[in-house]
Structure formats: structure tokens, C-alpha cells
C-alpha atoms as a PDB file:
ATOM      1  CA  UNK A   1       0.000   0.000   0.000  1.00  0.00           C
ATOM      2  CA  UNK A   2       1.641   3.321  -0.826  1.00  0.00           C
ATOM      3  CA  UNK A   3       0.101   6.311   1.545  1.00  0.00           C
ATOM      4  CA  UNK A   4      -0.123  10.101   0.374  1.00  0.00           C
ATOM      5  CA  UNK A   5       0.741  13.165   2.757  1.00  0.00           C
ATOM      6  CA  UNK A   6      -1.516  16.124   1.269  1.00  0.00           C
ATOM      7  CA  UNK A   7       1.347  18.609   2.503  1.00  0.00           C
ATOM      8  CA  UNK A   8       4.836  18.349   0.584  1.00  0.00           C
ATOM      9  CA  UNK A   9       8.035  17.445   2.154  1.00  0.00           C
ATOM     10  CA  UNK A  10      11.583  18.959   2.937  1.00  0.00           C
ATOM     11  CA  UNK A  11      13.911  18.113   0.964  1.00  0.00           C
ATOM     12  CA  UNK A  12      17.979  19.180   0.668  1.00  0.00           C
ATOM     13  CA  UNK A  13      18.628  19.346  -3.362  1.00  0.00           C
ATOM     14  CA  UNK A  14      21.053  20.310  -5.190  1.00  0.00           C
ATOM     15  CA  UNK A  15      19.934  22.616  -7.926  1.00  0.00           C
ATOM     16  CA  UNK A  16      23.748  21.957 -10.300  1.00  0.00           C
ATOM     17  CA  UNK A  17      27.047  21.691 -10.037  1.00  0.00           C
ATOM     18  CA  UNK A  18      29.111  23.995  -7.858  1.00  0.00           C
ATOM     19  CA  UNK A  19      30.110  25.291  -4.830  1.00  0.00           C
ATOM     20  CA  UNK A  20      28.159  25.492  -1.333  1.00  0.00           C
ATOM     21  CA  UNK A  21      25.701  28.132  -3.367  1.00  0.00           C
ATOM     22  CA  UNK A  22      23.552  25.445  -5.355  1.00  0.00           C
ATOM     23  CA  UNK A  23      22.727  23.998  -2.242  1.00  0.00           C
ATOM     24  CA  UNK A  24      18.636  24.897  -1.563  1.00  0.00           C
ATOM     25  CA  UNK A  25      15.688  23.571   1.149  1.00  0.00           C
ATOM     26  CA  UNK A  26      12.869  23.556  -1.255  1.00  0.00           C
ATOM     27  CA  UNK A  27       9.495  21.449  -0.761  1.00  0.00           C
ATOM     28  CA  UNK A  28       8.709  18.533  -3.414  1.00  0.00           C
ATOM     29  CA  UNK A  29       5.690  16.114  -3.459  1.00  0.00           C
ATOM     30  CA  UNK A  30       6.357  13.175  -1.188  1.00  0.00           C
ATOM     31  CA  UNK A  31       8.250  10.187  -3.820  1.00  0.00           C
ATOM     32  CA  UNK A  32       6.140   7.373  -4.120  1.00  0.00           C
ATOM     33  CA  UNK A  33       7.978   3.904  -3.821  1.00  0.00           C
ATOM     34  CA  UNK A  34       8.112   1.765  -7.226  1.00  0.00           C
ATOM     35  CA  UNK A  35       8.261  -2.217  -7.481  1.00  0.00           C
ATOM     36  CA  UNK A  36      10.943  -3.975  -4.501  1.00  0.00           C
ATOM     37  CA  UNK A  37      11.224  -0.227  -3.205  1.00  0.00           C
ATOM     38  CA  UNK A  38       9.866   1.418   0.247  1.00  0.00           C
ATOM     39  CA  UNK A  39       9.542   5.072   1.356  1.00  0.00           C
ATOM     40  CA  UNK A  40      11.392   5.590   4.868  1.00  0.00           C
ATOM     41  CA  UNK A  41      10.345   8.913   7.284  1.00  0.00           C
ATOM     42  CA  UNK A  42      13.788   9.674   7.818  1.00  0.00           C
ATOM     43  CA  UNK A  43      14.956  10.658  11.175  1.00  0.00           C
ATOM     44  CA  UNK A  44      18.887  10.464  10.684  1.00  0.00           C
ATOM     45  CA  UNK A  45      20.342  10.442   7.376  1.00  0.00           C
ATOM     46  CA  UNK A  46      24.450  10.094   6.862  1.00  0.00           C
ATOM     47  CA  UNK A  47      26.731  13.076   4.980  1.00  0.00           C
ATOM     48  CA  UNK A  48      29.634  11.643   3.011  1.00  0.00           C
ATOM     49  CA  UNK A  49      32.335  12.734   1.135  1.00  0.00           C
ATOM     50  CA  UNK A  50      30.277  11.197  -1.941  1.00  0.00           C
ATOM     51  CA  UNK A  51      27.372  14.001  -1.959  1.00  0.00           C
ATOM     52  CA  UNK A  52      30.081  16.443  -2.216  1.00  0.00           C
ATOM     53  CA  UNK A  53      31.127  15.316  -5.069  1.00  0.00           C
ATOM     54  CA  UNK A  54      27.807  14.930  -6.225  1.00  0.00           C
ATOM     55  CA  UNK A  55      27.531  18.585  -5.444  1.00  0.00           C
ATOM     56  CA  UNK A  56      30.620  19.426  -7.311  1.00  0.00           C
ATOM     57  CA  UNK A  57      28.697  16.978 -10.425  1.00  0.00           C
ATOM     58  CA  UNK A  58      31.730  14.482 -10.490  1.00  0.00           C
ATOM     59  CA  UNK A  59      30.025  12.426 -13.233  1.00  0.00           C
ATOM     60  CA  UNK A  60      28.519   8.939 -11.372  1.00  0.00           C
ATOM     61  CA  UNK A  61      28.022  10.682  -8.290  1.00  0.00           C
ATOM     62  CA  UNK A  62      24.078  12.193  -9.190  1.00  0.00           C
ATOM     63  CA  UNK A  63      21.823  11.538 -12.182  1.00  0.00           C
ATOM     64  CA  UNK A  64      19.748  14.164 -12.472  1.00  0.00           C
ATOM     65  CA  UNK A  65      19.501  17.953 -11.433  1.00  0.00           C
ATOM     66  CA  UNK A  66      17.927  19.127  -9.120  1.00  0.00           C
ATOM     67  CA  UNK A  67      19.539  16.024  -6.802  1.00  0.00           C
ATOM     68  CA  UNK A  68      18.829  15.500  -3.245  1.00  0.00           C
ATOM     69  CA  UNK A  69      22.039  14.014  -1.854  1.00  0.00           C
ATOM     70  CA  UNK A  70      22.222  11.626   1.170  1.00  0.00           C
ATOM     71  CA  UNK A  71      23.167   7.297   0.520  1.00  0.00           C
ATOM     72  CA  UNK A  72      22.563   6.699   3.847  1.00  0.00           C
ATOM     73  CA  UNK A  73      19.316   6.890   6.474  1.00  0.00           C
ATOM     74  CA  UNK A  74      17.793   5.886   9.571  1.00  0.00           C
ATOM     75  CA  UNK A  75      14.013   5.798  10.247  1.00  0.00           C
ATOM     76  CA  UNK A  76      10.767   3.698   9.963  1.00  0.00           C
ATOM     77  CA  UNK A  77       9.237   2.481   7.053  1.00  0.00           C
ATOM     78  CA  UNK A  78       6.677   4.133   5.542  1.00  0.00           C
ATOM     79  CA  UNK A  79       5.274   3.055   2.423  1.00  0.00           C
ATOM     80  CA  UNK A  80       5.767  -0.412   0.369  1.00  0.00           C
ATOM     81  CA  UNK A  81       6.010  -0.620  -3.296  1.00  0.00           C
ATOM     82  CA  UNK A  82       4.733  -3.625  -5.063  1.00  0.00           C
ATOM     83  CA  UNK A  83       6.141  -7.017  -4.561  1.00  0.00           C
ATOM     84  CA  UNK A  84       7.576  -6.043  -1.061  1.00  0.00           C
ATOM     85  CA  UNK A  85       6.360  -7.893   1.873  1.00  0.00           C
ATOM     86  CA  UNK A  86       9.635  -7.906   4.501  1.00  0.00           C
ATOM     87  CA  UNK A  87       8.350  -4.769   6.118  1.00  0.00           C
ATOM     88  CA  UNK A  88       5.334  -3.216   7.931  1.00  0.00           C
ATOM     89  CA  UNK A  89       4.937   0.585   8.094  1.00  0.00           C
ATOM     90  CA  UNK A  90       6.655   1.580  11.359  1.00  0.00           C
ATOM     91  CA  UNK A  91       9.362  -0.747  10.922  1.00  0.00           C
ATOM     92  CA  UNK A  92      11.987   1.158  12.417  1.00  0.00           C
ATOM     93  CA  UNK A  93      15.384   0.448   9.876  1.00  0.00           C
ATOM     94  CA  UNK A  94      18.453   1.639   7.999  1.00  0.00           C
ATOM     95  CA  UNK A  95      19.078   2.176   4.149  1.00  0.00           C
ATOM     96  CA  UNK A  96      21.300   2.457   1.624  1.00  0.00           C
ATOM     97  CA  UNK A  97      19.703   4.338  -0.675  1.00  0.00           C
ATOM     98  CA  UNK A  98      22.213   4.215  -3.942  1.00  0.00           C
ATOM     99  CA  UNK A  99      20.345   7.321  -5.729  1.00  0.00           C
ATOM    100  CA  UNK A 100      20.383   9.844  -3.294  1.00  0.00           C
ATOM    101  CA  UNK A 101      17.659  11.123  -1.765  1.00  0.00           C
ATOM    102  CA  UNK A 102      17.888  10.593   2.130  1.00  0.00           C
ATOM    103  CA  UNK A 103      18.527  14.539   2.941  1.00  0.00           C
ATOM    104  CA  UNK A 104      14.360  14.520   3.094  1.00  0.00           C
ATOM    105  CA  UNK A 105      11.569  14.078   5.201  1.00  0.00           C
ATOM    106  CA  UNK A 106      11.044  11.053   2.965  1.00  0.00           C
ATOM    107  CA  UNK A 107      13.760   8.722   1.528  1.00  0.00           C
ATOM    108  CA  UNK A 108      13.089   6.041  -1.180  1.00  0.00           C
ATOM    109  CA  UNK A 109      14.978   3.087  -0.978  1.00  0.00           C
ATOM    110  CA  UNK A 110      15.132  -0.733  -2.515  1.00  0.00           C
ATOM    111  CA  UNK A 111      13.930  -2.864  -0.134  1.00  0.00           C
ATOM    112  CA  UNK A 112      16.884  -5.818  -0.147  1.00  0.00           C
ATOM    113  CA  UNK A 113      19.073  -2.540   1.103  1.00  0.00           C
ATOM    114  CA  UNK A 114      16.950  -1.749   3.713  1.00  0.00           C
ATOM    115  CA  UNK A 115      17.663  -3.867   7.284  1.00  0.00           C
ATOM    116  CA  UNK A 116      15.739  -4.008  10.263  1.00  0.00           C
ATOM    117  CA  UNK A 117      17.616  -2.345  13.832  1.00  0.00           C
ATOM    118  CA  UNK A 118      18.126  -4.631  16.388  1.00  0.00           C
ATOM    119  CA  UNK A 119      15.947  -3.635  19.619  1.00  0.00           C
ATOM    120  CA  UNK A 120      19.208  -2.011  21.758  1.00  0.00           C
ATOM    121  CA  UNK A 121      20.883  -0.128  19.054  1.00  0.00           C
ATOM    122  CA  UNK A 122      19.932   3.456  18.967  1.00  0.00           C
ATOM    123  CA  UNK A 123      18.804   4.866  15.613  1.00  0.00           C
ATOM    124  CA  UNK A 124      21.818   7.534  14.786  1.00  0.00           C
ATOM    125  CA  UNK A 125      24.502   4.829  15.496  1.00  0.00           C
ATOM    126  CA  UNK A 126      22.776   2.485  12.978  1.00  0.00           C
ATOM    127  CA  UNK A 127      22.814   4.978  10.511  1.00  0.00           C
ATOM    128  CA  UNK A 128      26.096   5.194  10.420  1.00  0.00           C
ATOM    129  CA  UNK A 129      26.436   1.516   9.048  1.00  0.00           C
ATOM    130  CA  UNK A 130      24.736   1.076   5.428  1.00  0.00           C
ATOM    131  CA  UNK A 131      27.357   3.244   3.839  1.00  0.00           C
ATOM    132  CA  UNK A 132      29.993   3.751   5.996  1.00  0.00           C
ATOM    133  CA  UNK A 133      30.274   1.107   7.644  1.00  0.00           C
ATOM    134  CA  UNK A 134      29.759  -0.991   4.842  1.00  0.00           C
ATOM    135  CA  UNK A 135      32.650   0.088   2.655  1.00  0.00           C
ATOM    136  CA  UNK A 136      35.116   0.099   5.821  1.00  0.00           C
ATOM    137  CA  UNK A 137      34.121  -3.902   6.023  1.00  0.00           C
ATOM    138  CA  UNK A 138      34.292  -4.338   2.276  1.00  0.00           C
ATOM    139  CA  UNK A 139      38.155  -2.640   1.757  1.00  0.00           C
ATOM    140  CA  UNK A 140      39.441  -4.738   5.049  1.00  0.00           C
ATOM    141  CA  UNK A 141      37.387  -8.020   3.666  1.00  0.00           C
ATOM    142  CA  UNK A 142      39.108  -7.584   0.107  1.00  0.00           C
ATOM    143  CA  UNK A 143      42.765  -6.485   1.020  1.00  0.00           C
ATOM    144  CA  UNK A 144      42.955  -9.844   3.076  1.00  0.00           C
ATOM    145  CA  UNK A 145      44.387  -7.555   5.829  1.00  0.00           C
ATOM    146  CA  UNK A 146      45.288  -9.979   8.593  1.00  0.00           C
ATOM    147  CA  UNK A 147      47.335 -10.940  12.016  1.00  0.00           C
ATOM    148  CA  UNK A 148      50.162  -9.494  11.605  1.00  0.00           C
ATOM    149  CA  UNK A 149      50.447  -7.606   8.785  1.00  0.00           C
ATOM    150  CA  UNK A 150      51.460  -3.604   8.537  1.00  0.00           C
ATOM    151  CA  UNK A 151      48.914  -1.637   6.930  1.00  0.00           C
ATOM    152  CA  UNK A 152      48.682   2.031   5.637  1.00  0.00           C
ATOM    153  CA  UNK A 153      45.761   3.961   5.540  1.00  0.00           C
ATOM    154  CA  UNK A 154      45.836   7.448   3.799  1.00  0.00           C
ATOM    155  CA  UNK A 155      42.657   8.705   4.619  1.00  0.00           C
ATOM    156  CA  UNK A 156      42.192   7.884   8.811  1.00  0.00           C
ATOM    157  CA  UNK A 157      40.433  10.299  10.179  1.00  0.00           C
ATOM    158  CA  UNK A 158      37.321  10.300   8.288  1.00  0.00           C
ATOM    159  CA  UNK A 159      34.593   7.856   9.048  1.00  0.00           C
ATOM    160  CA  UNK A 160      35.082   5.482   6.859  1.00  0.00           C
ATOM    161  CA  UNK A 161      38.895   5.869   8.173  1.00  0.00           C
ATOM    162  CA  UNK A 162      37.848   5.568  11.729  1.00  0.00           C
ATOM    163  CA  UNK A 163      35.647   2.352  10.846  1.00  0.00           C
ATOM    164  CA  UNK A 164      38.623   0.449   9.005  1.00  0.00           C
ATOM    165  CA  UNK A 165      40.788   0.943  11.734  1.00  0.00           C
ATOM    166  CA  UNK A 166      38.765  -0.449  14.531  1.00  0.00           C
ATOM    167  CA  UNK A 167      37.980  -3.628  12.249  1.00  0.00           C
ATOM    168  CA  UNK A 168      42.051  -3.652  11.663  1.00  0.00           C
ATOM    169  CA  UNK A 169      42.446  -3.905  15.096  1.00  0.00           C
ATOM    170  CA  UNK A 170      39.706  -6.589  15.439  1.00  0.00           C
ATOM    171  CA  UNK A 171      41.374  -8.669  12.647  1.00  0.00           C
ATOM    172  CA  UNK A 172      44.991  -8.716  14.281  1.00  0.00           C
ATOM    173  CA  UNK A 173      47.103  -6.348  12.198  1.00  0.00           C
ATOM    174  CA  UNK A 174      50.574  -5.887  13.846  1.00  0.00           C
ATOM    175  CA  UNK A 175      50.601  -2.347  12.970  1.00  0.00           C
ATOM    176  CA  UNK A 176      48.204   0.339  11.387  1.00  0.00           C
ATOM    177  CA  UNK A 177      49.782   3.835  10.098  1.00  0.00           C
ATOM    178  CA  UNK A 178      47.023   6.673   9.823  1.00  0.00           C
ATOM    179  CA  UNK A 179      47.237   9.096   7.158  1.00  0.00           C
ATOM    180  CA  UNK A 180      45.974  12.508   8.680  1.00  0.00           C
ATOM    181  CA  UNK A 181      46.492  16.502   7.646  1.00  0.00           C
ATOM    182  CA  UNK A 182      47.183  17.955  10.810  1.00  0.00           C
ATOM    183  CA  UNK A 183      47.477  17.207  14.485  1.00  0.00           C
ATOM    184  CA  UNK A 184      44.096  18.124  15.526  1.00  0.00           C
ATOM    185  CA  UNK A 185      42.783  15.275  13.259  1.00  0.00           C
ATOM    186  CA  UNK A 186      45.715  12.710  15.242  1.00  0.00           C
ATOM    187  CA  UNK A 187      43.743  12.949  17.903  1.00  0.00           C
ATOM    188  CA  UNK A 188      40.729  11.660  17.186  1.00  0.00           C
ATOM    189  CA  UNK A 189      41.815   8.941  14.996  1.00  0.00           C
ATOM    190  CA  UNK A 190      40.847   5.346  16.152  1.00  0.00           C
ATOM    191  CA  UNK A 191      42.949   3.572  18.951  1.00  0.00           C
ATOM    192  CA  UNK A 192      44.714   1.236  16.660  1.00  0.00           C
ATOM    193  CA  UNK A 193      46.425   3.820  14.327  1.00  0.00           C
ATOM    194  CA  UNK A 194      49.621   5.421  14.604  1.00  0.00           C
ATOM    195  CA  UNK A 195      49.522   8.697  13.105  1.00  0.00           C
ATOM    196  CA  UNK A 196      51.818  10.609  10.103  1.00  0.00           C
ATOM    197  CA  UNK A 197      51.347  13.674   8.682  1.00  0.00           C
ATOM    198  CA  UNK A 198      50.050  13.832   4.847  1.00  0.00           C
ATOM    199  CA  UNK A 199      51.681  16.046   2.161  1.00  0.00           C
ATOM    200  CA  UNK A 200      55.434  16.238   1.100  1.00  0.00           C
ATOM    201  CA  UNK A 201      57.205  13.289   2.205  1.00  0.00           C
ATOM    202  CA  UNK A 202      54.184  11.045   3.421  1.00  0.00           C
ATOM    203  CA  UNK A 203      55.202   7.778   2.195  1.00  0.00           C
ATOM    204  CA  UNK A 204      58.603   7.855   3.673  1.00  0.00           C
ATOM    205  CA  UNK A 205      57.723   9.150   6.820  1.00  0.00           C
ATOM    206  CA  UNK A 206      55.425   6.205   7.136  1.00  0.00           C
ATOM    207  CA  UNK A 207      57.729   3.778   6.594  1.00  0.00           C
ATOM    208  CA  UNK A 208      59.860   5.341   9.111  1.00  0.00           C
ATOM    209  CA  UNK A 209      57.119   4.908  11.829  1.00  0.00           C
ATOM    210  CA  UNK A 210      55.896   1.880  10.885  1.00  0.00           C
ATOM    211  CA  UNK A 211      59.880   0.783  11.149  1.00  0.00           C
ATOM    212  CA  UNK A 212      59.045  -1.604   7.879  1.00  0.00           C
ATOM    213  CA  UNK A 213      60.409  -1.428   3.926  1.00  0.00           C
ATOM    214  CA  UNK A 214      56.819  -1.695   2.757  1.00  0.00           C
ATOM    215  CA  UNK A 215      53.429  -2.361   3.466  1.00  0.00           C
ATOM    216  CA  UNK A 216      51.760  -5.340   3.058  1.00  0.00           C
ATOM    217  CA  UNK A 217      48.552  -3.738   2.427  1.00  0.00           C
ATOM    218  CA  UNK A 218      47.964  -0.132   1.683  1.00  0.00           C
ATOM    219  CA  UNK A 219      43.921   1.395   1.539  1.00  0.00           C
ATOM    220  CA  UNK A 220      44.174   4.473   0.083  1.00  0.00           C
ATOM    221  CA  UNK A 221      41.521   7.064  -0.602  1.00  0.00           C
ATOM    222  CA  UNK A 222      43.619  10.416  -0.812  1.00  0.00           C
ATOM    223  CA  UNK A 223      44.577  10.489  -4.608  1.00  0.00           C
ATOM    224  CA  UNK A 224      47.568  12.380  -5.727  1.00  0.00           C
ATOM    225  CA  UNK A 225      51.068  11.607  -6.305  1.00  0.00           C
END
């Protein structure tokens, strides 16, 4: 069953590419979900490094303008599309939404993306899983990162960073060197990182801390030289 609001709802779009001045609140009927999809009232939804550069119209990153941003969201079901019979409306879950679209009052979302939240974990923390979460798990899972092994990471601080170093540290690594841009950021990196400056001279410097001639696994996200 797919339920109308009368009034529109809030949305976060992106009107084109740009800087921080295409950015607009603007009201748009409430989206309607299609076959395998369901509408979620959004109480938390996740901002990433990825719907800045769907701001910025990085090509892959938005497919259409105006673009409501947000690949990530927390909240309770709201509508069903056809074929879709996991849920109930009220189902509190989490989403990854793939198209955008969570920065709303109302988030659409395919329904094998969308997960139930276990009864003890609050709402916001969940949120923080479908995306982030999620590609922190998938770089450690593929790089084979394991006991013992000494492992870069250029981008730490970040929460993707954050994530892949606490799973490091759950999987054994010997040693994890944080990539970060100042010292403010060294401090709030995850407990299993060492930290080393980015910029001129990162890569030696890191081999210097990490007291090794190379990695054995490096998960880089920085770009660059």
C-alpha cells in the first residue's frame, strides 16, 4: 500500500554543479515507492564525502539535477512498493539508498538494502552503518588484511577511516599507520592507528614509523602523487 501526505516534504537538493551556493531547502511532493522499493520517514540520514562530489557533479556521483544528496538513512518504514512484503509501516530500519535522496523528510529506498535495527541499538549509530560502515568492512574483507600484517591507511580520520581501523584492530594487524592533515585530526583517529602527517614526504615518513620497507597492504583514498 503506498500512503499520500496532502502537505509536501523537505527536501535538501542540489539545484547543479558547484560550490556550497547550489545547495537549496525547497518542498517537493512526497516520492512514491516503485516495485521492490519502500519510502522511509527519515529521522537520521548520513553526509559523506560522496554528496560532495555529487555537489561538485563528479560524473557517477548524481543523475539528475535538481539532486537531493544523502546514501545513507535511519528511520521507519513508511510506504511499500509492489512485490515487497519484509516490512510493515513503522518498521523502524536503515538504508542504503544508492540514488540519493535521504537529505528529506522522505527517503526512497530498494527494499533488499533496507535492514531491520536490532531492539538495543539506537537509531543515529545504525545509521552510520549502510554506507559507511559498509565500505570500511568491504576494503578490510578484500585487502585480506590480517594478524600481523602492517597496513597504511591514507585517509584515517574520516569515518570510513575511523571504521577500518577499529575492524584492523579486530582482525589482528601488527601495525596500522594513519594518514591525517594535521594534528588536531591525530587525535581523534581510532585507537589502533599510529599517526603521520600527509603532504610532502608522506610515504617515507610512514615507513619510518611503521619501522618496515613496505606495506603489506595499503587502503588508500587520498589520490595524488
Amino acid at each position: 500500500m503506498v500512503i499520500r501526505l496532502e502537505k509536501p516534504v523537505r527536501a535538501m537538493e542540489i539545484i547543479e554543479p558547484g560550490g556550497p551556493e547550489v545547495v537549496r531547502f525547497a518542498e517537493r511532493h512526497e516520492p512514491a515507492p516503485g516495485p521492490g522499493q519502500v519510502t522511509i520517514r527519515v529521522e537520521y540520514a548520513g553526509l559523506n564525502f560522496v554528496d560532495v562530489l555529487a555537489r561538485r557533479g563528479v560524473p557517477g556521483y548524481s543523475t539528475r539535477w535538481p539532486f537531493v544528496p544523502g546514501m545513507e538513512v535511519g528511520g521507519t518504514i513508511h510506504a511499500l512498493g509492489e512485490g515487497v512484503d519484509a516490512f510493515a509501516a513503522g518498521d523502524r530500519v536503515v538504508a542504503f539508498t544508492v540514488d540519493g535522496t535521504g537529505l528529506a523528510d522522505v527517503a526512497v529506498a530498494r527494499a533488499d538494502l533496507t535492514v531491520p535495527v536490532p531492539a538495543g541499538l539506537d537509531l543515529a549509530t545504525a545509521t552510520t552503518i549502510p554506507l559507511t560502515w559498509a565500505t570500511a568492512f568491504g576494503l578490510v574483507h578484500v585487502s585480506h588484511a590480517g594478524t600481523g600484517d602492517t597496513v597504511l591507511v591514507t585517509a584515517a580520520s574520516g569515518g570510513v577511516g575511523s571504521a577500518i581501523g577499529q575492524l584492523l584492530a579486530r582482525q589482528g594487524a601488527a601495525r596500522v599507520i594513519g594518514g591525517v592533515r594535521s594534528p588536531a585530526q591525530a587525535a581523534t583517529l581510532a585507537a589502533a592507528y599510529t599517526p603521520v602527517t600527509q603532504g610532502e614526504g608522506f610515504v617515507a615518513r610512514a615507513l619510518r614509523t611503521a619501522g618496515v620497507p613496505g606495506f603489506d597492504v595499503v587502503l588508500e583514498s587520498v589520490g595524488g602523487s
